[in-house]
C-alpha atoms as a PDB file:
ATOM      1  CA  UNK A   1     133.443  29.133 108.170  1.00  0.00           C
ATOM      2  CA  UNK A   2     132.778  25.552 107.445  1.00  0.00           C
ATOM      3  CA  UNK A   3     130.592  25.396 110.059  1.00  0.00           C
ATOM      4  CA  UNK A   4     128.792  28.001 109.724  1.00  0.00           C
ATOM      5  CA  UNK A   5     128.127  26.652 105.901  1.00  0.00           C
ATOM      6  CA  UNK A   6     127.173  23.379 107.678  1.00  0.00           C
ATOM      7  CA  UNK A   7     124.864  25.136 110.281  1.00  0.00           C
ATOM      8  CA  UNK A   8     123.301  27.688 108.992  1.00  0.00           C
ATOM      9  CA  UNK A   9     123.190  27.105 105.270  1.00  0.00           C
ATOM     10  CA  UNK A  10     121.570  30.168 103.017  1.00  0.00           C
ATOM     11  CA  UNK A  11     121.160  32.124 105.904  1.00  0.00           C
ATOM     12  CA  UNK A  12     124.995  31.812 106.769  1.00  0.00           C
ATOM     13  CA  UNK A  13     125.838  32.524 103.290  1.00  0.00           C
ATOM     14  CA  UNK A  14     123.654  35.384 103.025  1.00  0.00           C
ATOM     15  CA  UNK A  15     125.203  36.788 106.573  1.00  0.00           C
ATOM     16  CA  UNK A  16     128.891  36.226 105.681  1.00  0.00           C
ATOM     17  CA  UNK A  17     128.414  37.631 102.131  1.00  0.00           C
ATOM     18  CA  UNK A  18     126.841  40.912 103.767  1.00  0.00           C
ATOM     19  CA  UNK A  19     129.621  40.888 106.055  1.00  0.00           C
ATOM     20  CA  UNK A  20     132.113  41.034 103.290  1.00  0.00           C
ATOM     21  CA  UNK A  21     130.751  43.732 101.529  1.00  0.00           C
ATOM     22  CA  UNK A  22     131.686  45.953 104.606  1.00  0.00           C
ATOM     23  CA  UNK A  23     135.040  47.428 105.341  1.00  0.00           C
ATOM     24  CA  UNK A  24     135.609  43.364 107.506  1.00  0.00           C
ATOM     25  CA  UNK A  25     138.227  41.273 105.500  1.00  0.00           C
ATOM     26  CA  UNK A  26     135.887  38.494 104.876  1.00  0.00           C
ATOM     27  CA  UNK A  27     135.712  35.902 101.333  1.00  0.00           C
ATOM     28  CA  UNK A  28     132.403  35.181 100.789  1.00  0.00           C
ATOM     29  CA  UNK A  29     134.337  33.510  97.381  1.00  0.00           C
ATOM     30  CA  UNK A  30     134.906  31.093 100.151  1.00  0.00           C
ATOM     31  CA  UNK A  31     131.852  30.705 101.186  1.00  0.00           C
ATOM     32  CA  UNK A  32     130.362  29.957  98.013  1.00  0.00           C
ATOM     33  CA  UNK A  33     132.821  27.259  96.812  1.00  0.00           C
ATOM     34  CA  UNK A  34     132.181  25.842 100.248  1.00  0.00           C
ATOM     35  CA  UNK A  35     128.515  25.619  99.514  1.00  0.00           C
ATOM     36  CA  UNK A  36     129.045  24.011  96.188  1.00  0.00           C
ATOM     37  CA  UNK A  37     131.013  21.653  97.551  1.00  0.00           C
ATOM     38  CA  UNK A  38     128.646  20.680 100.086  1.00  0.00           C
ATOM     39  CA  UNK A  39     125.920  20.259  97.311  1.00  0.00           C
ATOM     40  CA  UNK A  40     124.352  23.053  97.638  1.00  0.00           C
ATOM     41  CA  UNK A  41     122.697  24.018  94.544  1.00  0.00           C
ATOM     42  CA  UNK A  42     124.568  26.716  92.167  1.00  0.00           C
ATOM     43  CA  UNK A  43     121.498  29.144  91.054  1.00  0.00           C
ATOM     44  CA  UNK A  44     120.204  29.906  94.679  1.00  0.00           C
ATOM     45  CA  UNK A  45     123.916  29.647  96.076  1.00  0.00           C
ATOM     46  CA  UNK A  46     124.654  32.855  93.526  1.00  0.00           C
ATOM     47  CA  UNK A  47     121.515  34.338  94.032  1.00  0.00           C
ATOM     48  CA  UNK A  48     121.971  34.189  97.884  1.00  0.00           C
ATOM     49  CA  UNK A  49     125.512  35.541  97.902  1.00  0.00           C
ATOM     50  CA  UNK A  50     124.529  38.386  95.168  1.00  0.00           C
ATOM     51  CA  UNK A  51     121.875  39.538  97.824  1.00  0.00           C
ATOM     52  CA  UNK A  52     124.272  39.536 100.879  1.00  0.00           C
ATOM     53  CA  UNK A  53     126.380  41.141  99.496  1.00  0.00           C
ATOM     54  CA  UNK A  54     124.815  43.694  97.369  1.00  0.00           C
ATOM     55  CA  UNK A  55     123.056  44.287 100.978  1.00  0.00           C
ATOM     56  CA  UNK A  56     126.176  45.338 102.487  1.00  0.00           C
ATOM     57  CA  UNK A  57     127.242  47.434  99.310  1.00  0.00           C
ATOM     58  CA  UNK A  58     123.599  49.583 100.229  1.00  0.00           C
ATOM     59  CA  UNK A  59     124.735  49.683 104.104  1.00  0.00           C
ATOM     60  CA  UNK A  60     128.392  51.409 102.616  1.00  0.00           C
ATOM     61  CA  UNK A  61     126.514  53.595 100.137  1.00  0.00           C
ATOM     62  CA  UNK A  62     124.480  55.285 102.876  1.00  0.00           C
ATOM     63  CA  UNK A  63     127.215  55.756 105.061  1.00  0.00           C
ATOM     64  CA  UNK A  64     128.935  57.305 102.335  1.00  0.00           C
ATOM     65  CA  UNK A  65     125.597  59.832 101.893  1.00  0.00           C
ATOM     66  CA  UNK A  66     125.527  60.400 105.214  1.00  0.00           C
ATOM     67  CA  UNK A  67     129.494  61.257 106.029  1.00  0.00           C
ATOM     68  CA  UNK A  68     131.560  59.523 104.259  1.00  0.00           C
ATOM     69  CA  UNK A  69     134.103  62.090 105.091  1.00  0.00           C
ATOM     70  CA  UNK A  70     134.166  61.488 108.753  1.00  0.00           C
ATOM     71  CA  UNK A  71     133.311  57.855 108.955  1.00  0.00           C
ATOM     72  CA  UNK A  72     136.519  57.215 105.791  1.00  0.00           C
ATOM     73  CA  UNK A  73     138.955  59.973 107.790  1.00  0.00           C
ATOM     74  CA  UNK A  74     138.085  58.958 112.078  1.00  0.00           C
ATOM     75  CA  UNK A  75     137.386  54.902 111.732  1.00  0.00           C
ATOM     76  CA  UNK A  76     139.327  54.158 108.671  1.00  0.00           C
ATOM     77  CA  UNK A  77     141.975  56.223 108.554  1.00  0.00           C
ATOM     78  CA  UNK A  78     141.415  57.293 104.941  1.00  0.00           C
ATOM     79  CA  UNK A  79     142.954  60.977 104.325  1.00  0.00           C
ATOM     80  CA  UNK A  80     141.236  63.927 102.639  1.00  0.00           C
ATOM     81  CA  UNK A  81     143.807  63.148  99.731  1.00  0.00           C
ATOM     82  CA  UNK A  82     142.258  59.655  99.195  1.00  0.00           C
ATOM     83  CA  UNK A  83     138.617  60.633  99.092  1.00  0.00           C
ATOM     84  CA  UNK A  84     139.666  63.480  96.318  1.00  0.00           C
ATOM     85  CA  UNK A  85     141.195  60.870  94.380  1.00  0.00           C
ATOM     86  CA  UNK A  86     137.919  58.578  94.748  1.00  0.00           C
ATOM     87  CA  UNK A  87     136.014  61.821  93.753  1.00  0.00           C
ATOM     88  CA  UNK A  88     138.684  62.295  91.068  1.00  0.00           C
ATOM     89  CA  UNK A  89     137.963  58.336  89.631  1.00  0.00           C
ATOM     90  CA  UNK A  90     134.685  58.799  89.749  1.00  0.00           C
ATOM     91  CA  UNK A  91     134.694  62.038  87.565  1.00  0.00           C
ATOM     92  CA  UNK A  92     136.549  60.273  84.531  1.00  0.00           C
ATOM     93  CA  UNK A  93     135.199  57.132  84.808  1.00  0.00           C
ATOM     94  CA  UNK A  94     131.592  57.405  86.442  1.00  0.00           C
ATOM     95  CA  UNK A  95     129.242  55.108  88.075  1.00  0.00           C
ATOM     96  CA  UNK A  96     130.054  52.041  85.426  1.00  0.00           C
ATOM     97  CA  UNK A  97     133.627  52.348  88.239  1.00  0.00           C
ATOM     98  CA  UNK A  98     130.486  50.447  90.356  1.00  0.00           C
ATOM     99  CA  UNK A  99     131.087  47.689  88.433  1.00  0.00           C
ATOM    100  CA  UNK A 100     134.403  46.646  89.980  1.00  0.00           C
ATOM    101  CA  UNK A 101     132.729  46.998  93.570  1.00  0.00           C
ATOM    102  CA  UNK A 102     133.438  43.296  94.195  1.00  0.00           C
ATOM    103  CA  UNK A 103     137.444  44.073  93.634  1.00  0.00           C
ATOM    104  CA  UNK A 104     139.016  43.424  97.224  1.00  0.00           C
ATOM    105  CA  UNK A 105     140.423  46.742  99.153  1.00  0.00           C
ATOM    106  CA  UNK A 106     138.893  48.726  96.000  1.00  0.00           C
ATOM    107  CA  UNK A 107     135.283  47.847  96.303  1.00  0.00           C
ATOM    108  CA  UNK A 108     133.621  48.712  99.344  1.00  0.00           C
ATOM    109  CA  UNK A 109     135.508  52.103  99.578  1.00  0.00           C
ATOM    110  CA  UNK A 110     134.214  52.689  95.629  1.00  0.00           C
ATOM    111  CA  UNK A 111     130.605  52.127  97.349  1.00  0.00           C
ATOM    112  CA  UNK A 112     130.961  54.511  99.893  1.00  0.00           C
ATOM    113  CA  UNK A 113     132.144  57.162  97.533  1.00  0.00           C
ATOM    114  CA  UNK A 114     129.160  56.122  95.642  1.00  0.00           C
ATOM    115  CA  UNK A 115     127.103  57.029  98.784  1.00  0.00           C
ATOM    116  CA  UNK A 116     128.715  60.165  99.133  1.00  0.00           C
ATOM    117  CA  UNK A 117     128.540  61.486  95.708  1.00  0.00           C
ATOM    118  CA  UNK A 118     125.131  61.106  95.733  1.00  0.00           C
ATOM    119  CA  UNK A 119     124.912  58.320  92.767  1.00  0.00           C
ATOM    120  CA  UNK A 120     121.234  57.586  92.035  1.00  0.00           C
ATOM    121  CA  UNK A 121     120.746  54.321  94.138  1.00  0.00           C
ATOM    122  CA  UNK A 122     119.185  52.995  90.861  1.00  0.00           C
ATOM    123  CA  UNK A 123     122.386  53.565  88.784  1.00  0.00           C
ATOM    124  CA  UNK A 124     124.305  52.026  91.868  1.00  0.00           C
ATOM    125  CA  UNK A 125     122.345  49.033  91.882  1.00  0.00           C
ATOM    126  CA  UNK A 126     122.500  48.259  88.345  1.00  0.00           C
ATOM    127  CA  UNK A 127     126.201  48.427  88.201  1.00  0.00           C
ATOM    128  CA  UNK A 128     126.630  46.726  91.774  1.00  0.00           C
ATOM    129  CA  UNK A 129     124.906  43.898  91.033  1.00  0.00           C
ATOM    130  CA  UNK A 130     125.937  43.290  87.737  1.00  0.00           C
ATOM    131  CA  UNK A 131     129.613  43.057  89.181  1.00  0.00           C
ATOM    132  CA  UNK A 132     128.897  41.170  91.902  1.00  0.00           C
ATOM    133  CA  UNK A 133     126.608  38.377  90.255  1.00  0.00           C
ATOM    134  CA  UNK A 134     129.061  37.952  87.336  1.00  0.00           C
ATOM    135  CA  UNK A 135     131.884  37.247  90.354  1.00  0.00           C
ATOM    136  CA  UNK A 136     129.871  35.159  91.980  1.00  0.00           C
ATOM    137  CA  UNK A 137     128.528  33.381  88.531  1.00  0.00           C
ATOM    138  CA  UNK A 138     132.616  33.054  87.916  1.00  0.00           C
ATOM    139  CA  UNK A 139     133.342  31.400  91.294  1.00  0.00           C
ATOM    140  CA  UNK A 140     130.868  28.781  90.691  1.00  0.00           C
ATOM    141  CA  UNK A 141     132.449  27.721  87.332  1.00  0.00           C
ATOM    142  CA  UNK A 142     135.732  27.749  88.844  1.00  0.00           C
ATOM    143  CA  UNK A 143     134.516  25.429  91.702  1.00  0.00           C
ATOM    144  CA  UNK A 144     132.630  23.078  89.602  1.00  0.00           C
END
């Protein structure tokens, strides 16, 4: 990944932050110390990472809207007993659940539930990106 930082700069950032909002076990936490460390400045750094990966939150909520069921149950071997649970979360707690959408193993299935549910995208994006900036906004001030 260092190299890629090295390389590629905001456009690596922005691709391995997208990448880690998807169902791939990929720290774009990483990625964003690394690109402190390297100088990079902290306000576009955040901003950068935000947008990846709030971009691959929006590629998980429209799989969710458009089968969530079968993409969760064939490719990721989700039962129907852990989407009724999702459903289940979702009823008590509602979309403000979006916030936590950064959370590893928690967050990108939360998205596609969101998808599926049919969550206004508005609402989703609100609560999305709140969560995500303030992790990435808390990764910087840990690695400075």
């Amino acid at each position: 990944m260092d190299e890629l930082i090295l390389q590629a700069g905001y456009v690596g950032l922005l691709l391995v932050s997208f990448l880690a909002a998807t169902l791939l076990p990929i720290s774009s936490e990483v990625a964003v110390a690394l690109m402190l460390r390297y100088g990079y400045d902290a306000t576009p750094t955040i901003a950068v990472a935000t947008v990846g990966n709030y971009l691959g939150s929006v590629v998980n909520y429209y799989v969710g809207a458009r089968g969530a069921s079968f993409f969760l149950t064939r490719y990721v071997g989700t039962t129907a007993d852990t989407l009724t649970g999702a459903r289940a979360t979702y009823a008590r707690w509602g979309a403000p659940i979006l916030i936590f959408s950064w959370v590893p193993v928690i967050g990108d299935p939360l998205t596609l539930v969101a998808g599926a549910l049919r969550v206004p995208f508005v609402v989703f994006t609100a609560w999305v990106v709140a969560g995500k900036l303030a992790r990435y906004v808390a990764v910087a001030l840990i690695a400075s």
